[in-house]
PDB file of N, CA and C in Angstrom:
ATOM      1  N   UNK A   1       8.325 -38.244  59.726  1.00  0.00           N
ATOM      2  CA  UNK A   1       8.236 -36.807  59.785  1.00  0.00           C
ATOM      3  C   UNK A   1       6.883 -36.414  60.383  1.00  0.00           C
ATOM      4  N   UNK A   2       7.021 -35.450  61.463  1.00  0.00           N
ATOM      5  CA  UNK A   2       5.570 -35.331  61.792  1.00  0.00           C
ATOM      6  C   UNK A   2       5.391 -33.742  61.213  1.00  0.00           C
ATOM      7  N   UNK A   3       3.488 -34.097  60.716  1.00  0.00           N
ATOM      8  CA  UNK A   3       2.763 -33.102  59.684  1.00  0.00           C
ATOM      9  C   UNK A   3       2.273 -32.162  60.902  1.00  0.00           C
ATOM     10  N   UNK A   4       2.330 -30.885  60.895  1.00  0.00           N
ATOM     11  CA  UNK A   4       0.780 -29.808  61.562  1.00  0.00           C
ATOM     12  C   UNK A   4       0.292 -29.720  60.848  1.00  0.00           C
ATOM     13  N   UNK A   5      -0.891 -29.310  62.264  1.00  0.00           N
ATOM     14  CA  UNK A   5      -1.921 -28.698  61.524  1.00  0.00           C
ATOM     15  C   UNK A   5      -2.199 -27.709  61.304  1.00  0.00           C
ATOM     16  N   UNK A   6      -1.901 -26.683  61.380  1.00  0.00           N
ATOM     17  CA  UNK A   6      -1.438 -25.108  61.563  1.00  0.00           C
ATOM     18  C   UNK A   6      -0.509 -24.699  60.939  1.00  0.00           C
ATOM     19  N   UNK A   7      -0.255 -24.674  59.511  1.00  0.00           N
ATOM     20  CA  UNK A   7       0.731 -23.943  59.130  1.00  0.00           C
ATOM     21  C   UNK A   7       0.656 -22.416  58.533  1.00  0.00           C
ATOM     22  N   UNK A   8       1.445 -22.114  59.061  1.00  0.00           N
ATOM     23  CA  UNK A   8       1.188 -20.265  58.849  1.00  0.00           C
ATOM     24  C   UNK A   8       2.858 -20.825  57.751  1.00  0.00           C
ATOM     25  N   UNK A   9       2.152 -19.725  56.559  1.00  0.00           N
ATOM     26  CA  UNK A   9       2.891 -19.114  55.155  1.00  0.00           C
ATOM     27  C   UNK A   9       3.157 -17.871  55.873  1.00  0.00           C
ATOM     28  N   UNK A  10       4.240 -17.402  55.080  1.00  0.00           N
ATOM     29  CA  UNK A  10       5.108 -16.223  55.248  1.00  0.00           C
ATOM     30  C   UNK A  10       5.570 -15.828  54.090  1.00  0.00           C
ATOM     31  N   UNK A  11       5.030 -14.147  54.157  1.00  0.00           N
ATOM     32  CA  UNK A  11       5.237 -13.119  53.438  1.00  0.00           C
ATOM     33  C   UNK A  11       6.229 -12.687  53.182  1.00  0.00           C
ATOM     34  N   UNK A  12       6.808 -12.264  51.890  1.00  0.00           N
ATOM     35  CA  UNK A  12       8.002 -11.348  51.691  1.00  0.00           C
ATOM     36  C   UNK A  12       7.639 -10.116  50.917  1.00  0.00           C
ATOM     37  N   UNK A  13       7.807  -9.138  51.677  1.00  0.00           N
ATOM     38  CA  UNK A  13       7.454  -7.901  50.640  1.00  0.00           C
ATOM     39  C   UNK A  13       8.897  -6.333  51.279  1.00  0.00           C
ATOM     40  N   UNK A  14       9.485  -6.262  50.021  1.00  0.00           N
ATOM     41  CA  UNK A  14       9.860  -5.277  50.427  1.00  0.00           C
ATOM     42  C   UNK A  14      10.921  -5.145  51.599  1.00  0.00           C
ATOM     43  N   UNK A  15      12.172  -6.205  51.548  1.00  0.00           N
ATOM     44  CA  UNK A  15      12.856  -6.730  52.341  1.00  0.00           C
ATOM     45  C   UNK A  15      11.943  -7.161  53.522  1.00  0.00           C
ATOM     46  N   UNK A  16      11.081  -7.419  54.388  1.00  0.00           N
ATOM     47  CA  UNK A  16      10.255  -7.759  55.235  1.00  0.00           C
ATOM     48  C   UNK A  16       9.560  -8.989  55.122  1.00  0.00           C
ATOM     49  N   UNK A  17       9.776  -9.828  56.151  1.00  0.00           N
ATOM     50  CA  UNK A  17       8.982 -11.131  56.362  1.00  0.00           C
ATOM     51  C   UNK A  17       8.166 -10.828  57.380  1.00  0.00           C
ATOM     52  N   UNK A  18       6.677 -11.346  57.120  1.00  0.00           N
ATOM     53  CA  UNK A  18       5.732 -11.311  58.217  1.00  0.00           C
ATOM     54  C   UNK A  18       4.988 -12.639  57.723  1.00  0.00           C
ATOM     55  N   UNK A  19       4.103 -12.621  59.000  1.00  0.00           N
ATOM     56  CA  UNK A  19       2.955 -13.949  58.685  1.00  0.00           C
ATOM     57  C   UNK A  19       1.763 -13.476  57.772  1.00  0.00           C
ATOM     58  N   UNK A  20       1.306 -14.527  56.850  1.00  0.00           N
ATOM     59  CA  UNK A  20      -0.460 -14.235  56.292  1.00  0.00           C
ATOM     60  C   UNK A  20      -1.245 -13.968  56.842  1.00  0.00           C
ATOM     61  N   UNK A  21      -1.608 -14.135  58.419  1.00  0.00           N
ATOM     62  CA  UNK A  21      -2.353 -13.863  59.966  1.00  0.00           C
ATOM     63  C   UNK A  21      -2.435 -13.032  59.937  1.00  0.00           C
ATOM     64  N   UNK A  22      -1.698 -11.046  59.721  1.00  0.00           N
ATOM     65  CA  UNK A  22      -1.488 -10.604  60.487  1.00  0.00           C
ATOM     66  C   UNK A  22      -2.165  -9.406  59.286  1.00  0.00           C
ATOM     67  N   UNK A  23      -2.079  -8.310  59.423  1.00  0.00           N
ATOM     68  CA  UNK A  23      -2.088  -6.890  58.985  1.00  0.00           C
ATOM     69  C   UNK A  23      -0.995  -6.340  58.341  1.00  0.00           C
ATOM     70  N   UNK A  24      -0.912  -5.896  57.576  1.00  0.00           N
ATOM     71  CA  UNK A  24       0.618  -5.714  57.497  1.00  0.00           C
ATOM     72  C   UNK A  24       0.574  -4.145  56.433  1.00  0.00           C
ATOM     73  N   UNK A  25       0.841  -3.349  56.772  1.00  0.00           N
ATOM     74  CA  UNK A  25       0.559  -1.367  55.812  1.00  0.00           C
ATOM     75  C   UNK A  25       2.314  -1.242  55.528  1.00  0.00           C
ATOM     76  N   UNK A  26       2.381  -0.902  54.315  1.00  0.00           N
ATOM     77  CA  UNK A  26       3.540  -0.333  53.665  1.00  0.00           C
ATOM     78  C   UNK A  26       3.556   0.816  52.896  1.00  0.00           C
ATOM     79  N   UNK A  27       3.849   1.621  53.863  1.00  0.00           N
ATOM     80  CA  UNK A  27       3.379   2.844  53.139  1.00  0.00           C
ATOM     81  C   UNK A  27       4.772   3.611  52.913  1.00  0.00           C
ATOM     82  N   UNK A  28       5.067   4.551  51.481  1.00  0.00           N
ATOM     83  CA  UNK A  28       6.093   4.964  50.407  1.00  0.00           C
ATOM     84  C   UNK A  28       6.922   5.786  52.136  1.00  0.00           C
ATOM     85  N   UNK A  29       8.144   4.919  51.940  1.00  0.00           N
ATOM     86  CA  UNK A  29       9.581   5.788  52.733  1.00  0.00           C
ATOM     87  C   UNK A  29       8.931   5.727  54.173  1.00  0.00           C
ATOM     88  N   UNK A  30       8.441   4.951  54.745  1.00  0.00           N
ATOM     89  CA  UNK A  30       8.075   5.248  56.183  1.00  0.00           C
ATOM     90  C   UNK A  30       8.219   3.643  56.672  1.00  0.00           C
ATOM     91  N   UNK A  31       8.507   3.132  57.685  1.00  0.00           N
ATOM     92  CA  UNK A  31       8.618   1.801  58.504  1.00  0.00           C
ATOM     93  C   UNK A  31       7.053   0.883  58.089  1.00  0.00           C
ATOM     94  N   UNK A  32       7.045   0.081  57.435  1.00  0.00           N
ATOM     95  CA  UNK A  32       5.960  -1.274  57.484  1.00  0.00           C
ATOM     96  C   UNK A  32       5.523  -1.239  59.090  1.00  0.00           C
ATOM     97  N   UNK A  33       4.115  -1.402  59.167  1.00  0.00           N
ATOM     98  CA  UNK A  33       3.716  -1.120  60.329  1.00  0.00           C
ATOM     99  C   UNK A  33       2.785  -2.598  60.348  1.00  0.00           C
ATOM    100  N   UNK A  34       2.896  -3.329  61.868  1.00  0.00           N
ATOM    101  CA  UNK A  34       2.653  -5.071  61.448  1.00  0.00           C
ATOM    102  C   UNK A  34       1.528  -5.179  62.569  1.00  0.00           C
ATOM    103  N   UNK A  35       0.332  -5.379  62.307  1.00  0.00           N
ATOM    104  CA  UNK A  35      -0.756  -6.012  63.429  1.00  0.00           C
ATOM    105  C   UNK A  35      -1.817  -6.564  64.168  1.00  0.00           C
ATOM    106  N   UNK A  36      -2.222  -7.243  64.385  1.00  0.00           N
ATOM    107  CA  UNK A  36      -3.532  -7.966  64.651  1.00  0.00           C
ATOM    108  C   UNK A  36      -4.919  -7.253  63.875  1.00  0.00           C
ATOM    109  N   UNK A  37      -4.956  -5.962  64.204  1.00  0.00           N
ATOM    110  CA  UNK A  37      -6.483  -5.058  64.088  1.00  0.00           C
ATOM    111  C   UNK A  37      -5.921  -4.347  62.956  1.00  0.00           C
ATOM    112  N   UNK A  38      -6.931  -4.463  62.110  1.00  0.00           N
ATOM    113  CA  UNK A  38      -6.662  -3.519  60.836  1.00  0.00           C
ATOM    114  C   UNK A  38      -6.868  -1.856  61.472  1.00  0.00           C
ATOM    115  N   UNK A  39      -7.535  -1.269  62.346  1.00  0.00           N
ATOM    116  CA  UNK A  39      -7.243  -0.440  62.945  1.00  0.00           C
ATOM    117  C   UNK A  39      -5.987   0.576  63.948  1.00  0.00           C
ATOM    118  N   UNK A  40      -5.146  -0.355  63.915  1.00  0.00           N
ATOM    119  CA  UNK A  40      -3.659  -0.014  64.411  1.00  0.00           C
ATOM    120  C   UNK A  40      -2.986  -0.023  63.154  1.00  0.00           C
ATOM    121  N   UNK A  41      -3.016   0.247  62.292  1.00  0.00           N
ATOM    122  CA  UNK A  41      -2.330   0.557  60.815  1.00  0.00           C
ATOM    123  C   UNK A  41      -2.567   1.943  60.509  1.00  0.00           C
ATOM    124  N   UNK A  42      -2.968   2.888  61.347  1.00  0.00           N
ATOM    125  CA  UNK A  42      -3.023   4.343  60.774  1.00  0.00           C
ATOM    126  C   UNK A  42      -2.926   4.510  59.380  1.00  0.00           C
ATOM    127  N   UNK A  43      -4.162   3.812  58.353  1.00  0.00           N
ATOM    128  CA  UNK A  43      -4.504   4.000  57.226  1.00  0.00           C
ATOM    129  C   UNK A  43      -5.013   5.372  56.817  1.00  0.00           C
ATOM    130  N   UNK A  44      -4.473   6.067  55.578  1.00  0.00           N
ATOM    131  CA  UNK A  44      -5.461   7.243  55.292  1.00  0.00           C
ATOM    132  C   UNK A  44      -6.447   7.188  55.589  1.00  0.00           C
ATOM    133  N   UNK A  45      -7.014   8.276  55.724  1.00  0.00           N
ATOM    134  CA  UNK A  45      -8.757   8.056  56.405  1.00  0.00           C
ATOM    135  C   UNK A  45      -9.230   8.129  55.203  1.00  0.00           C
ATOM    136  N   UNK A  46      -9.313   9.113  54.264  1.00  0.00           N
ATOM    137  CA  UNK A  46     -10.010   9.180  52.683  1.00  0.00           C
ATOM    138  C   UNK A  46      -9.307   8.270  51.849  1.00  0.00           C
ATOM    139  N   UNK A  47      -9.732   7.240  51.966  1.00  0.00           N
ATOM    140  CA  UNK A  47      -8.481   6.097  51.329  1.00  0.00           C
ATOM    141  C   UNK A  47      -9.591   5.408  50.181  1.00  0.00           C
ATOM    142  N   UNK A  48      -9.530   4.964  49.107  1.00  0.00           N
ATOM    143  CA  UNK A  48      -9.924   3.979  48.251  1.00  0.00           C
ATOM    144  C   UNK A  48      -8.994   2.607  48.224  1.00  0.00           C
ATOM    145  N   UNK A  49      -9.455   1.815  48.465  1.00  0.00           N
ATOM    146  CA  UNK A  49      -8.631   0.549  48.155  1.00  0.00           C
ATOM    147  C   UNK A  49      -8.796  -0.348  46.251  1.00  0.00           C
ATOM    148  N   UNK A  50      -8.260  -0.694  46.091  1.00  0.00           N
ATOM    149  CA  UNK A  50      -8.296  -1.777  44.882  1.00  0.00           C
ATOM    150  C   UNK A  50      -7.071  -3.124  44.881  1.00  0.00           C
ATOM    151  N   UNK A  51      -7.826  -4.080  44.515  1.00  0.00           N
ATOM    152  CA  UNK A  51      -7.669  -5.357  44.513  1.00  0.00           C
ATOM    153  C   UNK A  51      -6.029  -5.172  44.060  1.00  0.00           C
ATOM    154  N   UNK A  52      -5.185  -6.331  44.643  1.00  0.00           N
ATOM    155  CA  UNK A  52      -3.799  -5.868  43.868  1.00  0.00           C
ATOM    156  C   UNK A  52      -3.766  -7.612  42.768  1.00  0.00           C
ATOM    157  N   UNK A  53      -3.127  -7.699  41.722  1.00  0.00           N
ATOM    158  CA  UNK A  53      -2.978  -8.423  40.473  1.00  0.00           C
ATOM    159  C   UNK A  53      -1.440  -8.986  40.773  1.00  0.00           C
ATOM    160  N   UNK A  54      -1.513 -10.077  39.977  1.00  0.00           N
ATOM    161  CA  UNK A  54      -0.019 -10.423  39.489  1.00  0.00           C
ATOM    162  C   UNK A  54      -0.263  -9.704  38.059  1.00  0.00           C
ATOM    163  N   UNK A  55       1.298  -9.712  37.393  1.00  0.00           N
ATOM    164  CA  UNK A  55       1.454  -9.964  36.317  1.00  0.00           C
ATOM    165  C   UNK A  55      -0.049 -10.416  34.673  1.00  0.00           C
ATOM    166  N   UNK A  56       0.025 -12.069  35.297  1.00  0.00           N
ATOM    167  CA  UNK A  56      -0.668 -12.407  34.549  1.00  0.00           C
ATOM    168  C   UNK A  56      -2.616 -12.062  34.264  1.00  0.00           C
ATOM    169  N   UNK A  57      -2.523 -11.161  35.585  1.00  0.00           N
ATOM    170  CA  UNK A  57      -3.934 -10.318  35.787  1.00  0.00           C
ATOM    171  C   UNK A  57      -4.920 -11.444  36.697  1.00  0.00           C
ATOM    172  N   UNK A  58      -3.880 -12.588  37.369  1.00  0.00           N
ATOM    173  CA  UNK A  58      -4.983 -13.265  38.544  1.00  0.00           C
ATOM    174  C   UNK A  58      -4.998 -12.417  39.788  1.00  0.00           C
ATOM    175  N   UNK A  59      -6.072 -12.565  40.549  1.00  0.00           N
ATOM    176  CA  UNK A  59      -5.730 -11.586  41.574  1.00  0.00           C
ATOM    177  C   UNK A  59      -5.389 -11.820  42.622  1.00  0.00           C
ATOM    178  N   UNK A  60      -4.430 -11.404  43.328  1.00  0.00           N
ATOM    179  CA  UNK A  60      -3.476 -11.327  44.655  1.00  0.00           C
ATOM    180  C   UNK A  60      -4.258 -11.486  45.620  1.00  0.00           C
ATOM    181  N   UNK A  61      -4.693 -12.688  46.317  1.00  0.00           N
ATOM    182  CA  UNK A  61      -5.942 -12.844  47.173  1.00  0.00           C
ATOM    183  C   UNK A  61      -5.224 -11.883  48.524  1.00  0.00           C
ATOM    184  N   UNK A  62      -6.649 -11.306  49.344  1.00  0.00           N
ATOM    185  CA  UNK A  62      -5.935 -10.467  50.689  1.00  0.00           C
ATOM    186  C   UNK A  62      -4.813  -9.323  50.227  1.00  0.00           C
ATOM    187  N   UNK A  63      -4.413  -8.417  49.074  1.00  0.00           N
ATOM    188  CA  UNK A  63      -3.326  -7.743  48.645  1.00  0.00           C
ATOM    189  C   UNK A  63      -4.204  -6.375  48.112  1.00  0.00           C
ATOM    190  N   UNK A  64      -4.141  -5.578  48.915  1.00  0.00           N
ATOM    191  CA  UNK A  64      -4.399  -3.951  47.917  1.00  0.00           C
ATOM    192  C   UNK A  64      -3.208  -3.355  47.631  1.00  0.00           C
ATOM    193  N   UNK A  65      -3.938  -2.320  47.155  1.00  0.00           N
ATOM    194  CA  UNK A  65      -3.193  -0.956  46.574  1.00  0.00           C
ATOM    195  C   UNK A  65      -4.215  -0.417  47.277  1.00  0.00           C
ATOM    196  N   UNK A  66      -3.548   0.916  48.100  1.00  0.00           N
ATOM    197  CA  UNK A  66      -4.202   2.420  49.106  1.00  0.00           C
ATOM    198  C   UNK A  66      -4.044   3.499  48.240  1.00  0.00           C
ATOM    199  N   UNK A  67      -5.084   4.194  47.936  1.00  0.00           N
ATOM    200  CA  UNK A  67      -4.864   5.418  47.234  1.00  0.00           C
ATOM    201  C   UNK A  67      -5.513   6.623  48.406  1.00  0.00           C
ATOM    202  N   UNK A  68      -4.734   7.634  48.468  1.00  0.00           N
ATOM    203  CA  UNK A  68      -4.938   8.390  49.825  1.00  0.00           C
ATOM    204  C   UNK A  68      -5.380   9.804  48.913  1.00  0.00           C
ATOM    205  N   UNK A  69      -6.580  10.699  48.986  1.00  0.00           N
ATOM    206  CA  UNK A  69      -6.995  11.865  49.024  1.00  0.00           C
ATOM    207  C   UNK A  69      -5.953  12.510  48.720  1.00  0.00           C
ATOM    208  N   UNK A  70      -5.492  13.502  47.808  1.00  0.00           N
ATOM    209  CA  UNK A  70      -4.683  14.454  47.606  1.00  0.00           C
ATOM    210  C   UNK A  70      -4.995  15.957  47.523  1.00  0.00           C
ATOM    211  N   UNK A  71      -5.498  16.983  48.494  1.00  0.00           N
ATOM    212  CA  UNK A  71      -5.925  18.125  47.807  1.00  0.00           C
ATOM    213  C   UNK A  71      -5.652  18.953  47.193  1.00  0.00           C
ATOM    214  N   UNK A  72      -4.098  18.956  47.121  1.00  0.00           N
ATOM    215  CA  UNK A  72      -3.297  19.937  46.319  1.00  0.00           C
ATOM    216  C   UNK A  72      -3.659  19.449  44.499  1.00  0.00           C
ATOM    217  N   UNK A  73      -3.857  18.397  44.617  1.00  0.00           N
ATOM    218  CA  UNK A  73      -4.099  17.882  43.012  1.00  0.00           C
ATOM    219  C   UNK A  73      -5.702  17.289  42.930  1.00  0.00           C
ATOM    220  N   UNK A  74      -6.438  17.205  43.622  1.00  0.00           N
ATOM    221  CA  UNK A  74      -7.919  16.661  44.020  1.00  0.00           C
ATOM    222  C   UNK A  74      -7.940  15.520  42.866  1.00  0.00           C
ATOM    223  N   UNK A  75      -7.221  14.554  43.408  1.00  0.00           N
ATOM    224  CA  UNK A  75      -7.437  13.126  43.617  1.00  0.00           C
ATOM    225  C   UNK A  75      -6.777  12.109  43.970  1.00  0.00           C
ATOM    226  N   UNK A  76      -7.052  11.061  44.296  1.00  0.00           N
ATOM    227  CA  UNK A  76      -6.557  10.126  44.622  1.00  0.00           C
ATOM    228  C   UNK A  76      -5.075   9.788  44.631  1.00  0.00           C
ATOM    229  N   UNK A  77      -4.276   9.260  45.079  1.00  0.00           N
ATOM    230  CA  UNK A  77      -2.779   9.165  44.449  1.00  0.00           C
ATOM    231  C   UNK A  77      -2.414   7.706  45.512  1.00  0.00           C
ATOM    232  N   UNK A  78      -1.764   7.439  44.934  1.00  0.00           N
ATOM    233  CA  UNK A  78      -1.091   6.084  45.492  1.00  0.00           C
ATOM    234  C   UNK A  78      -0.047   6.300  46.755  1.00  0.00           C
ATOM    235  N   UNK A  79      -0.660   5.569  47.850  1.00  0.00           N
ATOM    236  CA  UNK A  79      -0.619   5.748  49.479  1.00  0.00           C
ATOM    237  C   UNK A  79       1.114   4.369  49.755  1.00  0.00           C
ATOM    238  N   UNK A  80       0.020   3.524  49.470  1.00  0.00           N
ATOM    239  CA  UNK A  80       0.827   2.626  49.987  1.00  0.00           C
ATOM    240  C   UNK A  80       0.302   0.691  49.743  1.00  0.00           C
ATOM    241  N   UNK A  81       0.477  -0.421  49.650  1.00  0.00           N
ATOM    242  CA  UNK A  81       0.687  -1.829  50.153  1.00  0.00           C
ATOM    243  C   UNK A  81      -0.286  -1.900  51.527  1.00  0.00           C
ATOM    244  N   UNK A  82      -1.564  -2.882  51.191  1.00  0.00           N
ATOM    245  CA  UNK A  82      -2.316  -3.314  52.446  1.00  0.00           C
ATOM    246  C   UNK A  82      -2.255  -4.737  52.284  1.00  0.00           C
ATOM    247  N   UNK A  83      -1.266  -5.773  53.067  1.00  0.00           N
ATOM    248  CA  UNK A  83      -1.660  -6.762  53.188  1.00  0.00           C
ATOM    249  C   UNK A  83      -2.792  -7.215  54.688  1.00  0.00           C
ATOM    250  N   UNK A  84      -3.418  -7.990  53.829  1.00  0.00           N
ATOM    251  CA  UNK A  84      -4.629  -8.319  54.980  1.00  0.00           C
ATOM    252  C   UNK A  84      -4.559 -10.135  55.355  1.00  0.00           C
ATOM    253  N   UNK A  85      -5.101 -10.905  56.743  1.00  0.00           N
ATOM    254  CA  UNK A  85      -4.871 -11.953  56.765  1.00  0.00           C
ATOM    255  C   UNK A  85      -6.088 -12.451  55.940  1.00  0.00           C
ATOM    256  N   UNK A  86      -5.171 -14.063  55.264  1.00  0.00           N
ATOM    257  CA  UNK A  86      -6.356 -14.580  54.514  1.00  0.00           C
ATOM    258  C   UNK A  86      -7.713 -14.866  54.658  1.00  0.00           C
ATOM    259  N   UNK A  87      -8.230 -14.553  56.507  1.00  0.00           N
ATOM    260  CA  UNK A  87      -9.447 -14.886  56.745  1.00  0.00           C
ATOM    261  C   UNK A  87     -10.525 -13.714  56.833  1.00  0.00           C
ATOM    262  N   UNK A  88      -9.778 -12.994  56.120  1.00  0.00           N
ATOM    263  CA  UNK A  88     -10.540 -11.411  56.914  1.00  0.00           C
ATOM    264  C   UNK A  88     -11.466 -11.293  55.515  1.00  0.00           C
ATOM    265  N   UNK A  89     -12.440 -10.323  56.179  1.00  0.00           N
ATOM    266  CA  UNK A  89     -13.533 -10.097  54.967  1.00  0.00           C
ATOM    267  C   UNK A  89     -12.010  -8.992  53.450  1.00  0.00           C
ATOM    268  N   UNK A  90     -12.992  -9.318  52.586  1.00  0.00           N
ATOM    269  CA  UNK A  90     -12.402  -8.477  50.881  1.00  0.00           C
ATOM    270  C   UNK A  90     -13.018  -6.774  51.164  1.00  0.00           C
ATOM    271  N   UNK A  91     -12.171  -6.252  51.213  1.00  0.00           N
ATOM    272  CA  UNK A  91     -12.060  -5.240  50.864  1.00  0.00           C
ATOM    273  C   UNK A  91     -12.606  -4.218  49.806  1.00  0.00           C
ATOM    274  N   UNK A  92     -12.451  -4.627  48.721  1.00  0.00           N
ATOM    275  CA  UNK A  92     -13.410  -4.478  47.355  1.00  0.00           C
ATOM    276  C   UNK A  92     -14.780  -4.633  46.780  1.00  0.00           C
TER     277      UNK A  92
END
């Protein structure tokens, strides 16, 4: 059997497969948007991020939660799913 050296893992979130490489924004009732530059993800601009958890409270390496500015209620509220590739700087 021949081994690589390059193996790219693959994501499942939310009926959607993508690579760990890549960018990946899921934001509530709108199309998963997939891509190289964390800048082509049309992220809220007033956005807070936080670390996302399993279950058992280890933490979801590369995985937020987006909380987007609300002014009708002045605060924060839950945006959407930021997966980031595993090599990219933490967020938090």
């Amino acid at each position: 059997m021949t081994k690589t050296e390059n193996e790219t893992m693959m994501v499942i979130w939310k009926k959607c497969v993508f690579s760990e490489n890549i960018y990946a924004w899921f934001e509530s009732d709108l199309q998963p948007v997939f891509s190289n530059k964390m800048e082509d993800l049309m992220l809220p601009e007033n956005r807070v991020t936080q670390q996302n958890h399993f279950a058992n409270g280890d933490a979801n390496e590369n995985v937020y939660e987006v909380f987007a500015w609300n002014d009708s209620v002045h605060q924060h509220l839950y945006a959407g799913r930021l997966y980031t590739p595993k090599d990219s700087a933490k967020l938090v």
